[in-house]
C-alpha atoms as a PDB file:
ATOM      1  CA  UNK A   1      18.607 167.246  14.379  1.00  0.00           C
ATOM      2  CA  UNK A   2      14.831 167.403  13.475  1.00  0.00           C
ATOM      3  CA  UNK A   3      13.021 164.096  13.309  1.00  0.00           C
ATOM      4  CA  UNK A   4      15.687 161.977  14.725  1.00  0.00           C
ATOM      5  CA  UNK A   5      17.521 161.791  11.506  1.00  0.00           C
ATOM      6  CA  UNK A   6      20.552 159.872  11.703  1.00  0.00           C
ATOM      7  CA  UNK A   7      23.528 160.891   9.324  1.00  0.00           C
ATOM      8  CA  UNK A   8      26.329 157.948   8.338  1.00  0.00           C
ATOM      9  CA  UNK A   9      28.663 157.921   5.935  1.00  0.00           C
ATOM     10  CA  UNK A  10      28.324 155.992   2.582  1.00  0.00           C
ATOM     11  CA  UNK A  11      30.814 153.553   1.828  1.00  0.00           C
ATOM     12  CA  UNK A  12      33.271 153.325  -1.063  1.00  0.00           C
ATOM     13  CA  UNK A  13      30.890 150.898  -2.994  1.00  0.00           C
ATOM     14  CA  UNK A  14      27.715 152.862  -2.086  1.00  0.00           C
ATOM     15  CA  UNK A  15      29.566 156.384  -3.438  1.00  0.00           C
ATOM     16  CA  UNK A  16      30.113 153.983  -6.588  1.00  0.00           C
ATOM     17  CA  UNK A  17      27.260 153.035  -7.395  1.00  0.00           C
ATOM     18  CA  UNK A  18      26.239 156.384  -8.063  1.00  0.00           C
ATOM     19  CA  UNK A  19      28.486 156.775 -10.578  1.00  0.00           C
ATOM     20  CA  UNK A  20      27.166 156.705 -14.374  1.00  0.00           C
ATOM     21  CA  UNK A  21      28.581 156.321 -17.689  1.00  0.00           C
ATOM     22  CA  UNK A  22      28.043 157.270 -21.094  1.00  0.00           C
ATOM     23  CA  UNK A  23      31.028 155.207 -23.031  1.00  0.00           C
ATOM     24  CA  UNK A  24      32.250 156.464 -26.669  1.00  0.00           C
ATOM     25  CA  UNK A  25      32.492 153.601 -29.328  1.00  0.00           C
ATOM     26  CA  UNK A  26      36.081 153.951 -28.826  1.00  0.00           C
ATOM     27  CA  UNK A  27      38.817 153.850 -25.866  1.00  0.00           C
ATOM     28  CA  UNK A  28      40.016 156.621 -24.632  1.00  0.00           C
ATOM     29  CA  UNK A  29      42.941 154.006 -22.880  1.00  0.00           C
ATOM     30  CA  UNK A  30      45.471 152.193 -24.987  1.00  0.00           C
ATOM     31  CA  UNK A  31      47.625 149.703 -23.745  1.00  0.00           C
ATOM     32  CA  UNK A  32      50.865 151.102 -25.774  1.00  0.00           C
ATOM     33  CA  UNK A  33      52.588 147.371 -26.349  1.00  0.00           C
ATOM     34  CA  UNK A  34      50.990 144.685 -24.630  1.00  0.00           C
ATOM     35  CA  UNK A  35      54.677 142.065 -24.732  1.00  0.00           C
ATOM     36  CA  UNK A  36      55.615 144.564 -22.326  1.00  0.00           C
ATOM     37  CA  UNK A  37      52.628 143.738 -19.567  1.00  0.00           C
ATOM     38  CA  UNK A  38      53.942 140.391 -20.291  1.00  0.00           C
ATOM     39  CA  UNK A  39      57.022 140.151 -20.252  1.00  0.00           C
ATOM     40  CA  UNK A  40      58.560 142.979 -17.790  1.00  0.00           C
ATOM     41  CA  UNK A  41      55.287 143.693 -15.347  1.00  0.00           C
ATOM     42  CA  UNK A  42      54.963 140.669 -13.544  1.00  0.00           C
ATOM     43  CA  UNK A  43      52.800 142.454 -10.680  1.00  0.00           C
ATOM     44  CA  UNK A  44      50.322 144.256 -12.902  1.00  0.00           C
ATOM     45  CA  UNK A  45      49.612 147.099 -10.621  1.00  0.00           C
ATOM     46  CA  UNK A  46      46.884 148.489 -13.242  1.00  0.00           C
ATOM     47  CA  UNK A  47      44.764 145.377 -12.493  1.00  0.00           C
ATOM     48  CA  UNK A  48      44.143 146.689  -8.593  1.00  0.00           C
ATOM     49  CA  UNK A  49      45.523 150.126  -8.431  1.00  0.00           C
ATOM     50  CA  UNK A  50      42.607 151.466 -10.535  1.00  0.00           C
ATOM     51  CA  UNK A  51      38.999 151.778  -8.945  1.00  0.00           C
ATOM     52  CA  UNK A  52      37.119 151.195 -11.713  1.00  0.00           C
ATOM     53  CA  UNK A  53      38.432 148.066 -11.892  1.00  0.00           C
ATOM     54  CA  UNK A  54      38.991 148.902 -15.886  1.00  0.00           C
ATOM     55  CA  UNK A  55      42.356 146.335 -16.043  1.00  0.00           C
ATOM     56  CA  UNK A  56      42.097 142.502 -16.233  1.00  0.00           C
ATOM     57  CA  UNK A  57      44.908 140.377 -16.718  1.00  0.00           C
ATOM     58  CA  UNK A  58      43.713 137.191 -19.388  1.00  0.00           C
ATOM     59  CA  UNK A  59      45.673 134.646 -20.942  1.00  0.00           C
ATOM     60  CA  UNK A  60      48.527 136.564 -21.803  1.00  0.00           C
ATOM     61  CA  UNK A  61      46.791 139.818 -22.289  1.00  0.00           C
ATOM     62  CA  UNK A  62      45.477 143.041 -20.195  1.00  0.00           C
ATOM     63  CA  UNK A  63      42.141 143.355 -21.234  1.00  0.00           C
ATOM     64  CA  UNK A  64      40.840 147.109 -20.528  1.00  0.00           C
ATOM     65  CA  UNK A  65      37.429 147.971 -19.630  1.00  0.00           C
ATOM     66  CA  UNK A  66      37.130 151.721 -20.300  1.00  0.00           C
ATOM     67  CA  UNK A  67      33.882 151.834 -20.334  1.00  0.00           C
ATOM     68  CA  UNK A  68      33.661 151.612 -16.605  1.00  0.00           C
ATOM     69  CA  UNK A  69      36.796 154.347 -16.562  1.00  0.00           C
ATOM     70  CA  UNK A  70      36.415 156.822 -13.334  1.00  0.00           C
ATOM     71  CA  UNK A  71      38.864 159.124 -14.884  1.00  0.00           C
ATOM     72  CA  UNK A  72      40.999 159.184 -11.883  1.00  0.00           C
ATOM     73  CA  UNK A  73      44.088 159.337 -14.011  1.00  0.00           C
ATOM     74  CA  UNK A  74      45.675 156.696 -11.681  1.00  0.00           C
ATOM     75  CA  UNK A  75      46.749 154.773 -14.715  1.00  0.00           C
ATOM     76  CA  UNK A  76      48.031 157.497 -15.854  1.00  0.00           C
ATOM     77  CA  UNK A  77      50.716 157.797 -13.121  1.00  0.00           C
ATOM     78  CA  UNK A  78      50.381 154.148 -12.004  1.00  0.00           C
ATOM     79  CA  UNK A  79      51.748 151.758 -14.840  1.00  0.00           C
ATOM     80  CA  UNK A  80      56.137 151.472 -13.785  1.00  0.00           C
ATOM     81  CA  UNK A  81      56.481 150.621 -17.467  1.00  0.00           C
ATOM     82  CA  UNK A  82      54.460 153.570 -18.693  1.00  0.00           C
ATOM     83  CA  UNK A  83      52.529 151.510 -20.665  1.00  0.00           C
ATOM     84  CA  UNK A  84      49.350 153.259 -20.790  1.00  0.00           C
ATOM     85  CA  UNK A  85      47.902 155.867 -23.001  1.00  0.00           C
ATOM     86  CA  UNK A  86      45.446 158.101 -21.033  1.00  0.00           C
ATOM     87  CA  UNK A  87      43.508 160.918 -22.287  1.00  0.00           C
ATOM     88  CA  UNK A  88      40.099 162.283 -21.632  1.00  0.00           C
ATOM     89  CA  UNK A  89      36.590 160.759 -23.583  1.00  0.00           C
ATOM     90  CA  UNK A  90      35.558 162.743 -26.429  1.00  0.00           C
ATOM     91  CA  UNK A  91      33.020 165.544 -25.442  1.00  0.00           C
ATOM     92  CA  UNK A  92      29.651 164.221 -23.971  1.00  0.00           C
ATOM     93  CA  UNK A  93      31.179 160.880 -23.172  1.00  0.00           C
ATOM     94  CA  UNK A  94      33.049 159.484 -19.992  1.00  0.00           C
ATOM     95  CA  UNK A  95      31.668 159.638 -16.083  1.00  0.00           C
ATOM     96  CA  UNK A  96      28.788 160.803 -14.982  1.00  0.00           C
ATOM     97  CA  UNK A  97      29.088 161.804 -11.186  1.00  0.00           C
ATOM     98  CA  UNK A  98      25.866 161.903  -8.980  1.00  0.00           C
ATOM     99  CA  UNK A  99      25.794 163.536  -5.716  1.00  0.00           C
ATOM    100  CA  UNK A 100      23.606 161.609  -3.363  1.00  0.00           C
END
């Protein structure tokens, strides 16, 4: 290599950071019933399955951050109750991905 450039890999939270959102006013995720987060999940994969970390478990309640949504789709495939409603932003909205 020219000029003694030395090439390492980014980490996960360094490829994040370069990640950029433009939210929509509304969710584009819907917790379908939250009782059954509640009352029949009592591991809440969603809240560290997902790498946005868009799921938080407070007080009785999953809050969801989708404006921080990498639109992975894990969620998607990733609740056992099927308890999530996924689809994709409305046009112009959503992740932003920047190559570094």
């Amino acid at each position: 290599m020219e000029g003694d450039e030395i090439m390492t890999k980014a980490t996960i939270e360094e490829k994040q950071y370069l990640v950029r959102f433009k939210a929509d006013k509304e969710s584009h995720l819907k917790i379908t019933d939250q009782s059954i987060c509640l009352e029949n999940c009592p591991d809440k994969p969603c809240t560290y399955f997902c790498p946005g970390e868009v799921y938080k478990f407070e007080g009785n309640r999953i809050q969801v951050g989708y404006e921080g949504c990498h639109e992975c789709g894990s969620c998607r495939i990733g609740c056992p109750q099927n308890n999530i409603e996924w689809k994709y932003p409305k046009g112009g909205h959503g992740v932003i991905f920047q190559l570094a």
